[in-house]
C-alpha atoms as a PDB file:
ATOM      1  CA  UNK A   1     -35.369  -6.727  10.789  1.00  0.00           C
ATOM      2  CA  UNK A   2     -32.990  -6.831   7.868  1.00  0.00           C
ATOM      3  CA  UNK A   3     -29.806  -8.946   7.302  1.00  0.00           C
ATOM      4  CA  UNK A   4     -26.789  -8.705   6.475  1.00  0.00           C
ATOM      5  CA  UNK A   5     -25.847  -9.919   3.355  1.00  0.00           C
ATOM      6  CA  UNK A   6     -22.754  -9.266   1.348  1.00  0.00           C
ATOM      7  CA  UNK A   7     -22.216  -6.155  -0.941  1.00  0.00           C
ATOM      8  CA  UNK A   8     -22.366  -6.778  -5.129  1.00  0.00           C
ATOM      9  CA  UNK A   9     -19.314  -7.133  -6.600  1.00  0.00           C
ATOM     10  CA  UNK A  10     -17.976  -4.714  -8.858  1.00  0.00           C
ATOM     11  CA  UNK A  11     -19.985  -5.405 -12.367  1.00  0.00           C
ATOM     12  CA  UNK A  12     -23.026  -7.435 -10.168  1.00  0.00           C
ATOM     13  CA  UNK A  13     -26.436  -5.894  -9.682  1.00  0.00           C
ATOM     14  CA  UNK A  14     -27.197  -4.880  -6.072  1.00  0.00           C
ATOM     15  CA  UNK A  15     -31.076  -5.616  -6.042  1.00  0.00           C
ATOM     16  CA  UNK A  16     -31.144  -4.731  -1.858  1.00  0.00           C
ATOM     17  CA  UNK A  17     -34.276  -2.792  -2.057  1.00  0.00           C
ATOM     18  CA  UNK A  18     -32.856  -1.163   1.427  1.00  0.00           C
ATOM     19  CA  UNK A  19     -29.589   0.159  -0.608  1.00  0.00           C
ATOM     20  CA  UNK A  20     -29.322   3.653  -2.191  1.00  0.00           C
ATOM     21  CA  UNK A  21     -26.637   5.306  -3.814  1.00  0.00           C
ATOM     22  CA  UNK A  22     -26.491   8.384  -5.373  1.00  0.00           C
ATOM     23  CA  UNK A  23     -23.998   9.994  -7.961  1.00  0.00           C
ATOM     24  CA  UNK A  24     -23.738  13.535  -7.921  1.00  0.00           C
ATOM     25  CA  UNK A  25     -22.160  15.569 -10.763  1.00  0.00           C
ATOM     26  CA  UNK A  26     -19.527  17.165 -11.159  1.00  0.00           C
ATOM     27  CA  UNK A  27     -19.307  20.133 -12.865  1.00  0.00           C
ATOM     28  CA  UNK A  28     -18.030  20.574 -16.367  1.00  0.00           C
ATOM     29  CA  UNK A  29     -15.379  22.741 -15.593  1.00  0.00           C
ATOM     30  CA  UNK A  30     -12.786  23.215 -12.760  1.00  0.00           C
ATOM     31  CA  UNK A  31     -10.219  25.869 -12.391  1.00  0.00           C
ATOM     32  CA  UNK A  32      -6.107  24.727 -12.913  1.00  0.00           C
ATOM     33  CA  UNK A  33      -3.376  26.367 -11.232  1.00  0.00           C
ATOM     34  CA  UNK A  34       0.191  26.109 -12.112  1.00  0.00           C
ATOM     35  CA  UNK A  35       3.439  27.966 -12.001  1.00  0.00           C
ATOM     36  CA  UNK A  36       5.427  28.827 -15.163  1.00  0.00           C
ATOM     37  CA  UNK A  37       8.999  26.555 -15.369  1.00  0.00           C
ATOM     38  CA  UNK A  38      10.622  29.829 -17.344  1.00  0.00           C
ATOM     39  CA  UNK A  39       9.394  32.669 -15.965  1.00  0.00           C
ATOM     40  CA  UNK A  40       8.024  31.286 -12.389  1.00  0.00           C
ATOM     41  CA  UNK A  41       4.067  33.572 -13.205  1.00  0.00           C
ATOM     42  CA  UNK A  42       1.140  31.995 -11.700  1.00  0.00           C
ATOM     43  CA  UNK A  43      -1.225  31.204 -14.086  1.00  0.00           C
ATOM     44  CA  UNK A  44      -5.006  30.339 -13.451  1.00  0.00           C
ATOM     45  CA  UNK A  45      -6.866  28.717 -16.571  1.00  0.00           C
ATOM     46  CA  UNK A  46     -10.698  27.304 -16.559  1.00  0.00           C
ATOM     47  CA  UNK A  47     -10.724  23.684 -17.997  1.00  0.00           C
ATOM     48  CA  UNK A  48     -13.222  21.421 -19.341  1.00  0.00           C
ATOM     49  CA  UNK A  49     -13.439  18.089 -17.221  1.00  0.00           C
ATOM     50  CA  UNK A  50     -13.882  16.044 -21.010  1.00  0.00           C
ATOM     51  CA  UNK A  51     -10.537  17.783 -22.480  1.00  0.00           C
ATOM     52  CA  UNK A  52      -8.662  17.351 -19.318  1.00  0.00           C
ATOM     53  CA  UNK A  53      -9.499  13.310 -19.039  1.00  0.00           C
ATOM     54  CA  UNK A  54      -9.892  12.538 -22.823  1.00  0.00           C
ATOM     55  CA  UNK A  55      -8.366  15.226 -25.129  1.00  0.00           C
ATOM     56  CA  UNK A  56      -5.845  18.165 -24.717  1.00  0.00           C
ATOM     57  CA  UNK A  57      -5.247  20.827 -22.574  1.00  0.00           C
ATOM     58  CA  UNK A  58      -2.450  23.461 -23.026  1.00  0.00           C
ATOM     59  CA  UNK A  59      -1.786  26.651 -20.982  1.00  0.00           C
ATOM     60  CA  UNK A  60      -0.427  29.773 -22.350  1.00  0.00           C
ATOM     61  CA  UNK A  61       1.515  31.818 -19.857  1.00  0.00           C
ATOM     62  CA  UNK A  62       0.508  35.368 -18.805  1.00  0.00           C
ATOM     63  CA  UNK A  63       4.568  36.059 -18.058  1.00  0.00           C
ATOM     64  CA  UNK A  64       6.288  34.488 -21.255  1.00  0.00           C
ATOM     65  CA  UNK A  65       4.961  33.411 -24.691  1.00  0.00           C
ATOM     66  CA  UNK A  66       5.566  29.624 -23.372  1.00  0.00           C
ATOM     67  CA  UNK A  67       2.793  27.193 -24.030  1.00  0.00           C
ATOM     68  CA  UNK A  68       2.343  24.444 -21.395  1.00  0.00           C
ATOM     69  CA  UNK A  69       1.415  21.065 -22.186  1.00  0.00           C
ATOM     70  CA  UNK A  70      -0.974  20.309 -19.288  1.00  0.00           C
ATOM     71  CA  UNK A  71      -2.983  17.180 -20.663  1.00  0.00           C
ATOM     72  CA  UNK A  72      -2.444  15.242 -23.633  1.00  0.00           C
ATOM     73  CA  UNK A  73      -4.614  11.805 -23.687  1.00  0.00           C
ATOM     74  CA  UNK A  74      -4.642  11.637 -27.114  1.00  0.00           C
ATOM     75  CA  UNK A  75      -0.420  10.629 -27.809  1.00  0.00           C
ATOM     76  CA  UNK A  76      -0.892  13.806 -29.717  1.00  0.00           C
ATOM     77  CA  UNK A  77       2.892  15.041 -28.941  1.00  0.00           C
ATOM     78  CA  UNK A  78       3.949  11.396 -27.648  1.00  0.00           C
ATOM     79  CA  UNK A  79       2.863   8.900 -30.296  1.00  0.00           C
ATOM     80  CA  UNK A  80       4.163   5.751 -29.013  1.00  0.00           C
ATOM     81  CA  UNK A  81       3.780   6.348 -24.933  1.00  0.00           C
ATOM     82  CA  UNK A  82       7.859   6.623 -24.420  1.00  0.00           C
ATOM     83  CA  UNK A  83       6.958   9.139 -21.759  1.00  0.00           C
ATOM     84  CA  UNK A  84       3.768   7.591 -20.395  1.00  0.00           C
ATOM     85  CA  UNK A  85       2.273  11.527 -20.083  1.00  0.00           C
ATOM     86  CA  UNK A  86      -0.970  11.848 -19.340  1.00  0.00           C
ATOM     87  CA  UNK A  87      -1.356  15.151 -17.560  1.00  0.00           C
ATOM     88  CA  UNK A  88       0.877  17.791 -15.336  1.00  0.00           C
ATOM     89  CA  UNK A  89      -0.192  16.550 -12.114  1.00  0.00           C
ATOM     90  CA  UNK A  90       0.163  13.107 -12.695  1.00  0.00           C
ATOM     91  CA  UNK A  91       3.642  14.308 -13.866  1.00  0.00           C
ATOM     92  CA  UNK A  92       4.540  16.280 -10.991  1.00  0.00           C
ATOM     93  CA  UNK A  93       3.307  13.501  -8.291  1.00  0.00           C
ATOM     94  CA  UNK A  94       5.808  11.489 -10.389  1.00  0.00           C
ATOM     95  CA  UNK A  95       8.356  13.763  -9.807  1.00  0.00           C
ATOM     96  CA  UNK A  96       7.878  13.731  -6.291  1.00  0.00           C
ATOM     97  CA  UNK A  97       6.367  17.478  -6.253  1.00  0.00           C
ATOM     98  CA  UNK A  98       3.436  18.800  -4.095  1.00  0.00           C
ATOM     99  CA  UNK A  99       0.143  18.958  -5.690  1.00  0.00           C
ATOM    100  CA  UNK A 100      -2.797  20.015  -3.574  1.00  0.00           C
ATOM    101  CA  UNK A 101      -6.636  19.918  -4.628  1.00  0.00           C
ATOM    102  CA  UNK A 102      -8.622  22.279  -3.147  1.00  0.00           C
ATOM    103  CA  UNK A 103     -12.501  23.055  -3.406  1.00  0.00           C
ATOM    104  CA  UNK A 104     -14.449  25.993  -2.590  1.00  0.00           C
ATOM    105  CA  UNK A 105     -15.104  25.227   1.110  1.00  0.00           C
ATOM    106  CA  UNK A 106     -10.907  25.043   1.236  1.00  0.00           C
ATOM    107  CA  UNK A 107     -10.955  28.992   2.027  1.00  0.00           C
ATOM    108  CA  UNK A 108      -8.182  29.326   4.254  1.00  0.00           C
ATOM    109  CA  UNK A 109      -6.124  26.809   2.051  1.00  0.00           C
ATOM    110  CA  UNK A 110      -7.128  28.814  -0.858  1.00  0.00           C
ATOM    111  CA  UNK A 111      -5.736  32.436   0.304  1.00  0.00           C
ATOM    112  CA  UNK A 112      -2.599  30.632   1.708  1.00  0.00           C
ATOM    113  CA  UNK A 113      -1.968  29.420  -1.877  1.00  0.00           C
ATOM    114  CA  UNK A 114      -2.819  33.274  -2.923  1.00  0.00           C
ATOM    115  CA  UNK A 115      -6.124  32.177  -4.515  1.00  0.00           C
ATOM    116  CA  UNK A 116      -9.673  34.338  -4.370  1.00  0.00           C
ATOM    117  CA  UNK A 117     -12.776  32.230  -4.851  1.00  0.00           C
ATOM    118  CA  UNK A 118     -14.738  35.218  -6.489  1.00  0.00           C
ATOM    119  CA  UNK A 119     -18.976  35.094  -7.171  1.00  0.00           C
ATOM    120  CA  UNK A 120     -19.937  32.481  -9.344  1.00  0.00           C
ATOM    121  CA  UNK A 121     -16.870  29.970  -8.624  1.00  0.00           C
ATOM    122  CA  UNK A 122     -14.433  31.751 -10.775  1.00  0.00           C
ATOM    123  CA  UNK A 123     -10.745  32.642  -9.379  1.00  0.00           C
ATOM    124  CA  UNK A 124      -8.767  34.955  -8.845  1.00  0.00           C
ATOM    125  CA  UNK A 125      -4.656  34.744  -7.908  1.00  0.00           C
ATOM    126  CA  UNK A 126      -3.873  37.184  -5.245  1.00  0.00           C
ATOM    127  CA  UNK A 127       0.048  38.389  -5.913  1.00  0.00           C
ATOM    128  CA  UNK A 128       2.209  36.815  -3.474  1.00  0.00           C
ATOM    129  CA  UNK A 129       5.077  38.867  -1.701  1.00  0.00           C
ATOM    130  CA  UNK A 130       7.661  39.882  -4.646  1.00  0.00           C
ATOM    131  CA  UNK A 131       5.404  39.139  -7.216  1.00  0.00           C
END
């Protein structure tokens, strides 16, 4: 019989030859939806998980020539942090806006937000009454 000992702190080797953990990846890519502030379009763009937490990521609208500055991690167009940006969601929860996450099990959640998981994980935005 085994006992109980406490868990590793964070930075400590576990050595419990009865623990396992495993890390599974994530993929390089996920899919970003956001609505245009000019023009109100719905805009779906595929972005890579390394630009999104390290670089830059900026949208261009299908319904305007506006660009949208969706990640910058880099001070690129905020050089000394006045704004504390780091990306459009982290903006929006800010802001005190809705932001949901959904996966590809979220099917129902997806077609309410007028969103088609097609083959192969890519999306598709379904037009919304008046759109």
């Amino acid at each position: 019989r085994r006992s109980a000992r406490p868990r590793a702190a964070a930075g400590e080797a576990d050595d419990d030859p009865y623990r396992a953990s495993v890390q599974l990846p994530l993929s390089d890519r996920f899919t970003l939806v956001y609505t245009c502030t000019r023009c109100d379009t719905r805009n779906a763009i595929s972005v890579s998980r390394l630009a999104w937490n390290e670089g830059v990521v900026i949208g261009k609208c299908m319904g305007c020539p506006a660009r949208h500055m969706l990640a910058d991690n880099t001070g690129l167009c905020d050089e000394t942090n006045s704004t504390q940006f780091s990306n459009a969601i982290q903006d929006a929860l800010s802001r005190g806006e809705d932001v949901g996450r959904l996966g590809a099990g979220d099917a129902a959640a997806l077609a309410a937000a007028g969103v088609e998981l097609l083959p192969g994980g890519n999306v598709s935005l379904v037009p919304r009454a008046g759109e």
